[in-house]
PDB file of N, CA and C in Angstrom:
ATOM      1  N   UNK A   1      -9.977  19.281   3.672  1.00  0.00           N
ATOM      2  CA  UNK A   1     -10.275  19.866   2.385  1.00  0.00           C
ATOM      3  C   UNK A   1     -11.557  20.681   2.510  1.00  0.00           C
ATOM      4  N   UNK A   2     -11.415  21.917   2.167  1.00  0.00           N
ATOM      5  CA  UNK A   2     -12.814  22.892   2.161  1.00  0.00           C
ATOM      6  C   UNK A   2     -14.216  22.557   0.916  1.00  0.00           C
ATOM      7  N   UNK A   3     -14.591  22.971   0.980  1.00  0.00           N
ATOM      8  CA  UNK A   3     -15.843  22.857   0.308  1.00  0.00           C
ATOM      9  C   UNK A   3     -16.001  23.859  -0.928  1.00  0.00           C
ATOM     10  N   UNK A   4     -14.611  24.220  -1.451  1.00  0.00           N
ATOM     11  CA  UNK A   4     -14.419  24.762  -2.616  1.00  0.00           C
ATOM     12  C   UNK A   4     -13.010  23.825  -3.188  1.00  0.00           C
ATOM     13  N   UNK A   5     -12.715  23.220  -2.280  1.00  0.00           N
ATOM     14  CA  UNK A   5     -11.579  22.548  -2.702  1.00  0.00           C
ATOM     15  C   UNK A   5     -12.199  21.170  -3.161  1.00  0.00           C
ATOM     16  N   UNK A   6     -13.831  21.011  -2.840  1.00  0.00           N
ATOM     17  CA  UNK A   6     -14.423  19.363  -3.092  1.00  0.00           C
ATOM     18  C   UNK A   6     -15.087  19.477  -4.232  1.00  0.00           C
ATOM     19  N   UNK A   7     -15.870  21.136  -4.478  1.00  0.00           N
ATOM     20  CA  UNK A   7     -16.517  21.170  -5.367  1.00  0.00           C
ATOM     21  C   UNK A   7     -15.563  21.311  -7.066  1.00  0.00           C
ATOM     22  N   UNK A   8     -14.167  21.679  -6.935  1.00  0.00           N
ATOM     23  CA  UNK A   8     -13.072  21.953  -8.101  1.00  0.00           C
ATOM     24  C   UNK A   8     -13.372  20.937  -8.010  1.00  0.00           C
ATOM     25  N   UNK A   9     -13.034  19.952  -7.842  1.00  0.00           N
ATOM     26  CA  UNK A   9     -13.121  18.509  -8.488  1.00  0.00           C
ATOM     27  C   UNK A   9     -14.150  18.063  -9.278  1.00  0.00           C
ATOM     28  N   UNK A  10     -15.166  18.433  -9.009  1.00  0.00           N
ATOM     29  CA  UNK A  10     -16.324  17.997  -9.868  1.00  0.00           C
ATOM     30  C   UNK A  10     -16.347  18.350 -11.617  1.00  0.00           C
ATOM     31  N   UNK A  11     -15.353  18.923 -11.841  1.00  0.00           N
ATOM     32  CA  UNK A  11     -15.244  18.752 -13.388  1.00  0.00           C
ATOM     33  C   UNK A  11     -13.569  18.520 -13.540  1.00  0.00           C
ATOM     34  N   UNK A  12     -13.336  18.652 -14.892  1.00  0.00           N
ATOM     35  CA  UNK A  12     -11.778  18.037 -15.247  1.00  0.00           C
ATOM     36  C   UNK A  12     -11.316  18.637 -16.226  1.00  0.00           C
ATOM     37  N   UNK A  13      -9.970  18.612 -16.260  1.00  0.00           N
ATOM     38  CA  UNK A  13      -9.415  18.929 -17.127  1.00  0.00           C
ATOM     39  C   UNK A  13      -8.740  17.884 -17.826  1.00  0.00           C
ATOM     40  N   UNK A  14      -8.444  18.075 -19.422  1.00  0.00           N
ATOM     41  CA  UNK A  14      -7.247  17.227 -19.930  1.00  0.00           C
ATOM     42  C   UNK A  14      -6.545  17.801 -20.962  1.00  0.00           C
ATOM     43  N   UNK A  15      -5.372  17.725 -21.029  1.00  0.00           N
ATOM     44  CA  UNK A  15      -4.449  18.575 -22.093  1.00  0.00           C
ATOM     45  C   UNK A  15      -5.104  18.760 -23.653  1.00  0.00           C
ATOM     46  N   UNK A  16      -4.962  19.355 -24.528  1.00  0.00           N
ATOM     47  CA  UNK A  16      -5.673  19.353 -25.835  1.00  0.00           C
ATOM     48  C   UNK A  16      -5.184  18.675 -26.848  1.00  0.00           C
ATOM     49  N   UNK A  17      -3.971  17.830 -26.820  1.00  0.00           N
ATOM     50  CA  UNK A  17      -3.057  17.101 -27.610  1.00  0.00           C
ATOM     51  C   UNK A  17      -3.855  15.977 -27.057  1.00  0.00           C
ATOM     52  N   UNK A  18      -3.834  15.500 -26.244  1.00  0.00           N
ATOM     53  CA  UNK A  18      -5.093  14.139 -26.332  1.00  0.00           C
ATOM     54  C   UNK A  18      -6.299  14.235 -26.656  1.00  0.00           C
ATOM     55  N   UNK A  19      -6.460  15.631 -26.606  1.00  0.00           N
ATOM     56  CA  UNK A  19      -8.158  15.556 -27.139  1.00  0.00           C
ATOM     57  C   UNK A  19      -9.205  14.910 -28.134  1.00  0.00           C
ATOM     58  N   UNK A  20      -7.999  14.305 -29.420  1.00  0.00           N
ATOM     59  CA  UNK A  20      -8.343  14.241 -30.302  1.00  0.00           C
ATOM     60  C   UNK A  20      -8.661  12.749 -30.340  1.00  0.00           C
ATOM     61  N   UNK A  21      -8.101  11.919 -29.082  1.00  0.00           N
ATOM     62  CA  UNK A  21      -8.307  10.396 -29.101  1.00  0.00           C
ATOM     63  C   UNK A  21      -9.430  10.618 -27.728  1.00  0.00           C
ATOM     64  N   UNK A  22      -9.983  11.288 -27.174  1.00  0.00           N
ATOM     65  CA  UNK A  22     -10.695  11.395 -26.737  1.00  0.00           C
ATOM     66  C   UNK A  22     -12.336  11.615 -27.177  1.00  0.00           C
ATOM     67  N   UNK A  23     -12.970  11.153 -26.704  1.00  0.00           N
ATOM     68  CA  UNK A  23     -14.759  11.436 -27.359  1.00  0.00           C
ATOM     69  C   UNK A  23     -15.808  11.747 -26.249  1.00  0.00           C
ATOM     70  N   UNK A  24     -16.844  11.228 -27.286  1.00  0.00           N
ATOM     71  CA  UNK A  24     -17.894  11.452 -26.592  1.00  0.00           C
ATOM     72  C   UNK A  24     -18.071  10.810 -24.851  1.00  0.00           C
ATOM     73  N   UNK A  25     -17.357   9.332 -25.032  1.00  0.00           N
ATOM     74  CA  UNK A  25     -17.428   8.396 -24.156  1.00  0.00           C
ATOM     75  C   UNK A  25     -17.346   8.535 -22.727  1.00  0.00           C
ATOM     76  N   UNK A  26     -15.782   9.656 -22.717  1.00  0.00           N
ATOM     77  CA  UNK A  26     -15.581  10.168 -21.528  1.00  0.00           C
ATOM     78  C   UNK A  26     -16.131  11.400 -21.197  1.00  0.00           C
ATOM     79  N   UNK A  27     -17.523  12.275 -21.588  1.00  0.00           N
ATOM     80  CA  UNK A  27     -18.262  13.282 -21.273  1.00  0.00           C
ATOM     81  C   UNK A  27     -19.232  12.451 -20.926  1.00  0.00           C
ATOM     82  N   UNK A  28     -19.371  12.646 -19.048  1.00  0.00           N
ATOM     83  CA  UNK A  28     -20.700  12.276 -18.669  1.00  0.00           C
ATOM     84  C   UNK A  28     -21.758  12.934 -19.146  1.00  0.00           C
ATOM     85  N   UNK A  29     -22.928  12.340 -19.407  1.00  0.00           N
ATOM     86  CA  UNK A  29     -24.197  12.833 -19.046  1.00  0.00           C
ATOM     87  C   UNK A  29     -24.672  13.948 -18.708  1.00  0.00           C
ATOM     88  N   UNK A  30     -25.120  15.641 -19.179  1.00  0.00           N
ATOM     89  CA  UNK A  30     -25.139  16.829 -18.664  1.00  0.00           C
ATOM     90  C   UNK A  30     -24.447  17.335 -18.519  1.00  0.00           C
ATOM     91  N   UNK A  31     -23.062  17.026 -19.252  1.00  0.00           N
ATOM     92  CA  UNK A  31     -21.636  17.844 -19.004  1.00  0.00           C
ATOM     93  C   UNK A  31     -20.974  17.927 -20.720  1.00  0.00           C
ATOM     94  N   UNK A  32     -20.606  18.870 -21.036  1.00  0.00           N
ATOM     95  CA  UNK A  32     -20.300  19.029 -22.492  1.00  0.00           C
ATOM     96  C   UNK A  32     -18.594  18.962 -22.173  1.00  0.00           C
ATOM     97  N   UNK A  33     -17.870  19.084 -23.324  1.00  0.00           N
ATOM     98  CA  UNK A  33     -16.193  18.876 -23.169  1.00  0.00           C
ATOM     99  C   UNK A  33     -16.204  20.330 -24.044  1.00  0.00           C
ATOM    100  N   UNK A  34     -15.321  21.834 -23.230  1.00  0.00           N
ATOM    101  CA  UNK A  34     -14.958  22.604 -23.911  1.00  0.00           C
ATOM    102  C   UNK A  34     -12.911  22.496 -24.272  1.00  0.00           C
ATOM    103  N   UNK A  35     -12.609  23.705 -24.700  1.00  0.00           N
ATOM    104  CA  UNK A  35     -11.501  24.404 -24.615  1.00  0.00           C
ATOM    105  C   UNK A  35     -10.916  25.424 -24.634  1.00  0.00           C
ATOM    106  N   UNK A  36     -10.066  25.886 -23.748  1.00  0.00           N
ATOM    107  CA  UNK A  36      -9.935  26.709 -22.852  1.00  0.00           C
ATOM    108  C   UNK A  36      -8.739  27.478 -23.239  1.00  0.00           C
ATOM    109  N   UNK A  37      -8.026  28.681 -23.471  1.00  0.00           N
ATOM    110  CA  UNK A  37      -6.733  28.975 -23.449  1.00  0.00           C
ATOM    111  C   UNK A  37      -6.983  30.371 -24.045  1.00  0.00           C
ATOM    112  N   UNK A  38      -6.010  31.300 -23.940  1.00  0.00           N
ATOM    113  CA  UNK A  38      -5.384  32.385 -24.419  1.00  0.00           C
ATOM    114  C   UNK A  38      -4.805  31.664 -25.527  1.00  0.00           C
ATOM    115  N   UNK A  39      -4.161  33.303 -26.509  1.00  0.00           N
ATOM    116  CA  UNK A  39      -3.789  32.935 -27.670  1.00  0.00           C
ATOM    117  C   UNK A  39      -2.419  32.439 -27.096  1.00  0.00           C
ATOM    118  N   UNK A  40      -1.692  32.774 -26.094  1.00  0.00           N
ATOM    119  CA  UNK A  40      -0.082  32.469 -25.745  1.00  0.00           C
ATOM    120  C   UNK A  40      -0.005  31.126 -24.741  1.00  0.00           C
ATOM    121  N   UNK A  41      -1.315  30.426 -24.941  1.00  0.00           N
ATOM    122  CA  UNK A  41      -0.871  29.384 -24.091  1.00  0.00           C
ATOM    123  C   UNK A  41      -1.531  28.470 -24.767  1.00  0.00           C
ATOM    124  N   UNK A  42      -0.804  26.826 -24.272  1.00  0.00           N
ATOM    125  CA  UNK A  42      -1.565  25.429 -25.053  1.00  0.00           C
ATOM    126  C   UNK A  42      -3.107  25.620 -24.039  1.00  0.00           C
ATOM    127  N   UNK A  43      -4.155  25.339 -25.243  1.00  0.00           N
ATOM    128  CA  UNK A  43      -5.376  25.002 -24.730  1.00  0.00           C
ATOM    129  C   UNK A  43      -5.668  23.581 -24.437  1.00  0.00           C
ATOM    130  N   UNK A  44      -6.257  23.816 -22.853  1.00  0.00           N
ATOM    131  CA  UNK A  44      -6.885  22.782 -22.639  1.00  0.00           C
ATOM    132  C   UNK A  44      -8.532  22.416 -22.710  1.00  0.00           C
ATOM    133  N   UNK A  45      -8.722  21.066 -22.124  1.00  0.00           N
ATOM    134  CA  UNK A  45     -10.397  20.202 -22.570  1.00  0.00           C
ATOM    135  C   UNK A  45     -10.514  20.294 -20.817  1.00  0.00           C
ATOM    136  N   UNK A  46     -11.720  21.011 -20.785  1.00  0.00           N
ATOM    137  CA  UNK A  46     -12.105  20.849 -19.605  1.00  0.00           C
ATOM    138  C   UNK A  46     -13.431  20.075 -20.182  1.00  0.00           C
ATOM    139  N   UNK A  47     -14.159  19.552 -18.998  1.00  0.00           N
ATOM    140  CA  UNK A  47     -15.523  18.692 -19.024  1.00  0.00           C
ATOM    141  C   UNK A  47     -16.502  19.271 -17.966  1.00  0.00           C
ATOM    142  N   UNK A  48     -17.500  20.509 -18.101  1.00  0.00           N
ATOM    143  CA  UNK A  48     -18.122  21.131 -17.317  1.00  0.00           C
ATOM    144  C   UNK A  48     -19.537  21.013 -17.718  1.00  0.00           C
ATOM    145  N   UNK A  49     -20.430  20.905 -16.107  1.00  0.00           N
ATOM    146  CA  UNK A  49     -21.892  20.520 -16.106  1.00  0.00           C
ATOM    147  C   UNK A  49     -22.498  21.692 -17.227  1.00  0.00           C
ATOM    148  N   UNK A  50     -23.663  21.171 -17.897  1.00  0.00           N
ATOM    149  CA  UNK A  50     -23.891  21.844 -18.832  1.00  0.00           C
ATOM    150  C   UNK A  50     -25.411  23.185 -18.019  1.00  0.00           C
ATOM    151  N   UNK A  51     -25.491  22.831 -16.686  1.00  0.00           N
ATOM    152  CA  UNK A  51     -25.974  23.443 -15.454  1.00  0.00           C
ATOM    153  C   UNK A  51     -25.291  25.453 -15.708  1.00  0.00           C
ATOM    154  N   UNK A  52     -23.627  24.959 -15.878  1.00  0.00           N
ATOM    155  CA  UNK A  52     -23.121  25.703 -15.543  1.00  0.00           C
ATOM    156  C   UNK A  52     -23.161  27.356 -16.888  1.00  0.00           C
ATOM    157  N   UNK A  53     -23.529  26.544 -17.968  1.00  0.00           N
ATOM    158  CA  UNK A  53     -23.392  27.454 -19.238  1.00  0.00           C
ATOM    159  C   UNK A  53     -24.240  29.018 -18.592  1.00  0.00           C
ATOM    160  N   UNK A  54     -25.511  28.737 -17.748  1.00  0.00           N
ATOM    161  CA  UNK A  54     -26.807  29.429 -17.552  1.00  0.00           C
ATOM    162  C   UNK A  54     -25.970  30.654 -16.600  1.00  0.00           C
ATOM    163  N   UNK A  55     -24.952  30.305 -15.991  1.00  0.00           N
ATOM    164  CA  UNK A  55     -24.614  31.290 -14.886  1.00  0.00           C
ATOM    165  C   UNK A  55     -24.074  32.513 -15.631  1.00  0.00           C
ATOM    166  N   UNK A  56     -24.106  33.578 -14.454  1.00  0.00           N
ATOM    167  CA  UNK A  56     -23.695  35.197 -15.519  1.00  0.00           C
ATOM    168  C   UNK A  56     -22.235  35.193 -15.740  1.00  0.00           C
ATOM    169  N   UNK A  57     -21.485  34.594 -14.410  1.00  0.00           N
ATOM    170  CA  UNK A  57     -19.587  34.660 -15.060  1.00  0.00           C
ATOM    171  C   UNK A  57     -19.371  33.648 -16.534  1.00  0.00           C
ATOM    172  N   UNK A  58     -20.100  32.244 -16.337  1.00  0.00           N
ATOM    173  CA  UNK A  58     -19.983  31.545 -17.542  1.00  0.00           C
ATOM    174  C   UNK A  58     -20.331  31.979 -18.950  1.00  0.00           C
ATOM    175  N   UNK A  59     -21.271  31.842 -18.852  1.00  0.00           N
ATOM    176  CA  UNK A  59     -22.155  33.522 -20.136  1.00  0.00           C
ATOM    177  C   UNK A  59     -21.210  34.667 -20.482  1.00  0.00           C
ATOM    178  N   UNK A  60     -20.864  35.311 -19.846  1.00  0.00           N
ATOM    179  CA  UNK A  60     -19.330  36.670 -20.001  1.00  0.00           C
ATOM    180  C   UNK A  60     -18.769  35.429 -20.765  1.00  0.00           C
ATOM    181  N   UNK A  61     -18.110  34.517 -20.594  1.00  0.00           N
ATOM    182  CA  UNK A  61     -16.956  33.423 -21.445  1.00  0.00           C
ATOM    183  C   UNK A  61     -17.669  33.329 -22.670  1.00  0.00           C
ATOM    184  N   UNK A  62     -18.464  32.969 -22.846  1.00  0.00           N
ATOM    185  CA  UNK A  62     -19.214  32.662 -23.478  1.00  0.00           C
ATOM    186  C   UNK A  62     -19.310  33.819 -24.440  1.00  0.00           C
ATOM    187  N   UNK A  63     -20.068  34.633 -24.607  1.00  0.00           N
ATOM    188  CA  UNK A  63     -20.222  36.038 -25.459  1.00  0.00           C
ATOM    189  C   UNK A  63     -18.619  36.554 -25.770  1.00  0.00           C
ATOM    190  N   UNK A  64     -17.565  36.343 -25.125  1.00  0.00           N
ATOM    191  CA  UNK A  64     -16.180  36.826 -25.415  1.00  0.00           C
ATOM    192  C   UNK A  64     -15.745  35.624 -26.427  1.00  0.00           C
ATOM    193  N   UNK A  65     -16.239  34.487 -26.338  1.00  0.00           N
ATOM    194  CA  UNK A  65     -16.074  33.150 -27.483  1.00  0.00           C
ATOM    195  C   UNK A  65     -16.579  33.461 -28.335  1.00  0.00           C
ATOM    196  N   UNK A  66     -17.556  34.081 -28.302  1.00  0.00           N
ATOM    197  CA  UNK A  66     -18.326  34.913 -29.748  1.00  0.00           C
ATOM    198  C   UNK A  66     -17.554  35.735 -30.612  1.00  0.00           C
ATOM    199  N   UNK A  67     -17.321  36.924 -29.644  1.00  0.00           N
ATOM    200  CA  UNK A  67     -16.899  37.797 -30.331  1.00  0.00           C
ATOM    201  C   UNK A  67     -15.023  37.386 -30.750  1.00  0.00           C
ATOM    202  N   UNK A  68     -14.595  36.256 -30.343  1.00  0.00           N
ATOM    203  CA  UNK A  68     -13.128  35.738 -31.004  1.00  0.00           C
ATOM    204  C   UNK A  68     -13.545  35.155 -31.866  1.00  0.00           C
ATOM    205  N   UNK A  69     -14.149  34.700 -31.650  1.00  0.00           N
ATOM    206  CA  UNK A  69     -14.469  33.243 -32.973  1.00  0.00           C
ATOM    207  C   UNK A  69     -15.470  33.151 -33.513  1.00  0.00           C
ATOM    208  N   UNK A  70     -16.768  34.129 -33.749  1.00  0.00           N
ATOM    209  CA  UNK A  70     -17.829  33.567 -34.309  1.00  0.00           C
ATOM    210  C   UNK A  70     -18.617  32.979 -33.688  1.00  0.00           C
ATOM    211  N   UNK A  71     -20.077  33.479 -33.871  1.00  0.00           N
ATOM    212  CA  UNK A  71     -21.112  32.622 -33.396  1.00  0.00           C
ATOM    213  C   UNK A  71     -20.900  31.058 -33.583  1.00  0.00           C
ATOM    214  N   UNK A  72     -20.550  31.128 -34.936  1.00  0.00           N
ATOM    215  CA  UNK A  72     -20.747  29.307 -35.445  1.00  0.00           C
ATOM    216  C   UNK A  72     -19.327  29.238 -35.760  1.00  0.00           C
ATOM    217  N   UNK A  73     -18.957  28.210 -34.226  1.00  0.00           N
ATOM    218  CA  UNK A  73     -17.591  27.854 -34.086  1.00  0.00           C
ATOM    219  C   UNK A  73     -18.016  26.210 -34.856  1.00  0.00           C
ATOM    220  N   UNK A  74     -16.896  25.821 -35.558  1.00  0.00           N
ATOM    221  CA  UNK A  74     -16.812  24.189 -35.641  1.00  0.00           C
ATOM    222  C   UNK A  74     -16.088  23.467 -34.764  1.00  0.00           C
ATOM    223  N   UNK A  75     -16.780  22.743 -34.330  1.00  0.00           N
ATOM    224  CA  UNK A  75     -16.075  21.468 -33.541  1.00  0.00           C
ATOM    225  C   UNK A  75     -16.309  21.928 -31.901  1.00  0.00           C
ATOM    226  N   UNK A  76     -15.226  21.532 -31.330  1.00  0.00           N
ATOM    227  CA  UNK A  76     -15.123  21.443 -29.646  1.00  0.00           C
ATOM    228  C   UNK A  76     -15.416  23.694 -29.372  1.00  0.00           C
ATOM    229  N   UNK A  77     -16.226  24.003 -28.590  1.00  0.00           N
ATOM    230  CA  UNK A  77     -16.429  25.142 -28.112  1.00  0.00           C
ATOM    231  C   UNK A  77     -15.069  25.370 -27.805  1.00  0.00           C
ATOM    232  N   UNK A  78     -14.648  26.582 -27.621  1.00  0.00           N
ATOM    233  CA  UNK A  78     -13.451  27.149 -27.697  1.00  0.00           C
ATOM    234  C   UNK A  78     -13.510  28.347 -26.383  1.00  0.00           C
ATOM    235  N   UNK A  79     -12.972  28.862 -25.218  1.00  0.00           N
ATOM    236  CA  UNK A  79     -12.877  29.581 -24.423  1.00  0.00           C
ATOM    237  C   UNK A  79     -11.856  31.174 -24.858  1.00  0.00           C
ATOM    238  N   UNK A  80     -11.489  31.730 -25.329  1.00  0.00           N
ATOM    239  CA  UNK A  80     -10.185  32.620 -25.204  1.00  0.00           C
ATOM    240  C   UNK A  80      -9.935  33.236 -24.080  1.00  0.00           C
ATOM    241  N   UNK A  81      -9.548  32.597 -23.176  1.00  0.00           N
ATOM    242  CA  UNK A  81      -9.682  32.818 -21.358  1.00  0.00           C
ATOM    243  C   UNK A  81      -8.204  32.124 -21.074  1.00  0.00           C
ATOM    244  N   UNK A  82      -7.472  32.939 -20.333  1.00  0.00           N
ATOM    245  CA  UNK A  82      -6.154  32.365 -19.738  1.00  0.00           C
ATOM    246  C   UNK A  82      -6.849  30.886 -18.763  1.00  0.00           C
ATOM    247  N   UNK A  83      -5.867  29.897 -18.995  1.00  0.00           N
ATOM    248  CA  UNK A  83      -6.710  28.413 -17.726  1.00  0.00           C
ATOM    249  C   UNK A  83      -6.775  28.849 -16.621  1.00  0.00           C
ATOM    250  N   UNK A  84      -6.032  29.707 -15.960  1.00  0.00           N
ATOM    251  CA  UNK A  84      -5.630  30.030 -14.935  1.00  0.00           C
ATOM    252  C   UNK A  84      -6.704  30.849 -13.924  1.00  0.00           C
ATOM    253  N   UNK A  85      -7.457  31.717 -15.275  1.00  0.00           N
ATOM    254  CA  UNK A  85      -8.744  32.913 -15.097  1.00  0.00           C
ATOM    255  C   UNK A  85      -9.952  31.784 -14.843  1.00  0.00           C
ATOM    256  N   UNK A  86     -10.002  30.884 -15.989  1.00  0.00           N
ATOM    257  CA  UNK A  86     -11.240  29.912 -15.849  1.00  0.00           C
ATOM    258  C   UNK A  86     -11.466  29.348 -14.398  1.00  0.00           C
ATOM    259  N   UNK A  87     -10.167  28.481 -14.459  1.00  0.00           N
ATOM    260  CA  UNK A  87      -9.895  27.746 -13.167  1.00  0.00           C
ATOM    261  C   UNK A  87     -10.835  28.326 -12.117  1.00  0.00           C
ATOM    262  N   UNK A  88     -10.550  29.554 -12.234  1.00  0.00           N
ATOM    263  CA  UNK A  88     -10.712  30.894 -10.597  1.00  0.00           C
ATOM    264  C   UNK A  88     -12.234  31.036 -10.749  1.00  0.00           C
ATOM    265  N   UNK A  89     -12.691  30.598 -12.059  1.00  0.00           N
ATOM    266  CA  UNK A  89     -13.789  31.324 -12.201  1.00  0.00           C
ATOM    267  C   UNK A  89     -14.799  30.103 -11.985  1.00  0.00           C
ATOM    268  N   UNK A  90     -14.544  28.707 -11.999  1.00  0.00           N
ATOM    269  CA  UNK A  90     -15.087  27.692 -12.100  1.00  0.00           C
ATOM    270  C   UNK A  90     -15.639  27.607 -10.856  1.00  0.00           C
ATOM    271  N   UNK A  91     -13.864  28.131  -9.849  1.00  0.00           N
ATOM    272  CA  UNK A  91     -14.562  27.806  -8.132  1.00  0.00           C
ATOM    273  C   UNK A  91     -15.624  28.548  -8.032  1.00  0.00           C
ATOM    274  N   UNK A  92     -15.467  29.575  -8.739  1.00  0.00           N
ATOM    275  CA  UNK A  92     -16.154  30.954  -7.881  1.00  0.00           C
ATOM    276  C   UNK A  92     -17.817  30.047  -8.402  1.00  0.00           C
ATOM    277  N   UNK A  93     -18.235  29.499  -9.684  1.00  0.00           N
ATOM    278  CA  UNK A  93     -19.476  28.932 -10.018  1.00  0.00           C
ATOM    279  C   UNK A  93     -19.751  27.979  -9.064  1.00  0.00           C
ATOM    280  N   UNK A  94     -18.794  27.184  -9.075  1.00  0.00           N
ATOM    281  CA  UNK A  94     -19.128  25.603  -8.069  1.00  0.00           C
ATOM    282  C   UNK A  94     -19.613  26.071  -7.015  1.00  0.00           C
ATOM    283  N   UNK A  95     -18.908  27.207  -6.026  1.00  0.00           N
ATOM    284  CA  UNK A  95     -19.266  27.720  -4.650  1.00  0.00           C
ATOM    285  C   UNK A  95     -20.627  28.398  -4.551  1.00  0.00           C
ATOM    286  N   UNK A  96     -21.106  28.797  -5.603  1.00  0.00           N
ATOM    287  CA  UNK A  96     -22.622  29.751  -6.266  1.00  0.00           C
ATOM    288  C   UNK A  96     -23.652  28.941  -6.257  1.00  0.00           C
ATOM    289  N   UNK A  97     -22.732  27.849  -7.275  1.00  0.00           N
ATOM    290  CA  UNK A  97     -23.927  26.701  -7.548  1.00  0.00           C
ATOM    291  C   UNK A  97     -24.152  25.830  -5.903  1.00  0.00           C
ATOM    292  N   UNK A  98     -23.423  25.853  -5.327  1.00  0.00           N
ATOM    293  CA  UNK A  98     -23.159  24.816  -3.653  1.00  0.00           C
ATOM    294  C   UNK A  98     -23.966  25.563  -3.086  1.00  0.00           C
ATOM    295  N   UNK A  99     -23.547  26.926  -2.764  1.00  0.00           N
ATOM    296  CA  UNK A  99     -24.684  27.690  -1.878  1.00  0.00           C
ATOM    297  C   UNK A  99     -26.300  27.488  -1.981  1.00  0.00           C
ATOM    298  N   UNK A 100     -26.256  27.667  -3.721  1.00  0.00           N
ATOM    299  CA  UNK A 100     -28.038  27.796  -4.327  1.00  0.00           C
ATOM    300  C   UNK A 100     -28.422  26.303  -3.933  1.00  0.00           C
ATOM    301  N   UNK A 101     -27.888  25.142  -4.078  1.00  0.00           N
ATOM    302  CA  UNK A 101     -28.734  23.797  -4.171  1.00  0.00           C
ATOM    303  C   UNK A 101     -28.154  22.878  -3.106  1.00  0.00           C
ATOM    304  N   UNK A 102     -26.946  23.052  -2.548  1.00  0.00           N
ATOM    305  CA  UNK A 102     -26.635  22.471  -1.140  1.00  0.00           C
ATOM    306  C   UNK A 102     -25.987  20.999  -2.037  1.00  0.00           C
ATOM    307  N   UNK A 103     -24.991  21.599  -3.393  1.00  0.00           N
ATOM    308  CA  UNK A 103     -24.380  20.858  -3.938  1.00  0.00           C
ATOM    309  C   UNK A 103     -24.433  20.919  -5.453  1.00  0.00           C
ATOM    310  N   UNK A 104     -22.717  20.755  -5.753  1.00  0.00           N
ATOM    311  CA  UNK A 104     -22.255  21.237  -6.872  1.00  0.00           C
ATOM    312  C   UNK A 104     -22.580  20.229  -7.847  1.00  0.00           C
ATOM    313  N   UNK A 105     -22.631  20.300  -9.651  1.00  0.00           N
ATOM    314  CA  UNK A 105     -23.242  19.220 -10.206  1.00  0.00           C
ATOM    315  C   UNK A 105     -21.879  18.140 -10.340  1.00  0.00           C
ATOM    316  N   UNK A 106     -22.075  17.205 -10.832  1.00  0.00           N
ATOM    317  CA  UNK A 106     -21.053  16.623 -10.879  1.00  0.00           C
ATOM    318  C   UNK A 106     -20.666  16.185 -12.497  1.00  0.00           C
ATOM    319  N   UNK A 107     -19.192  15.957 -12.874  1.00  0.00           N
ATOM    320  CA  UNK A 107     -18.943  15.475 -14.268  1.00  0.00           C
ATOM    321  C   UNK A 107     -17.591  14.647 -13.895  1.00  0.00           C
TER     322      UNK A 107
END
């Protein structure tokens, strides 16, 4: 297993139909629970280091969550990002963040 294949692991995903029996409990420590999806697909709950918000690809997500939804979203943060785009984009952070500190955060 490569060292982009160890660092994907370090956060999670879970479908958004459980989300709702889900809480605080299962968000470690420094890691917030978003959600993720295009308008044509079910959104999912990912659980990503809150390390990661600061980076410039995460930030782009971020300001495009703005401009769909409003500064002042209620409830769980919201992505309008295909999973598929995130996914790609998560490695590409984990591998950024691995290079800069000689290890990805963990959640």
């Amino acid at each position: 297993m490569g060292s982009g294949e160890k660092a994907f692991k370090s956060f999670h995903s879970h479908r958004s139909k459980n989300s709702s029996k889900q809480g605080i409990k299962d968000v470690p420590k420094g890691c917030l629970a978003i959600k993720v999806g295009s308008k044509e697909e079910e959104k999912q709950r990912f659980v990503v280091p809150v390390s990661y918000f600061n980076h410039p690809l995460f930030m782009q997500l971020l300001n495009e969550a703005e401009e769909e939804y409003g500064f002042e979203q209620k409830g769980t943060i919201t992505i309008p990002c295909r999973v598929e785009v995130f996914r790609l984009m998560m490695i590409i952070i984990i591998i950024h963040e691995h290079d800069q500190d000689d290890g990805a955060s963990k959640c």
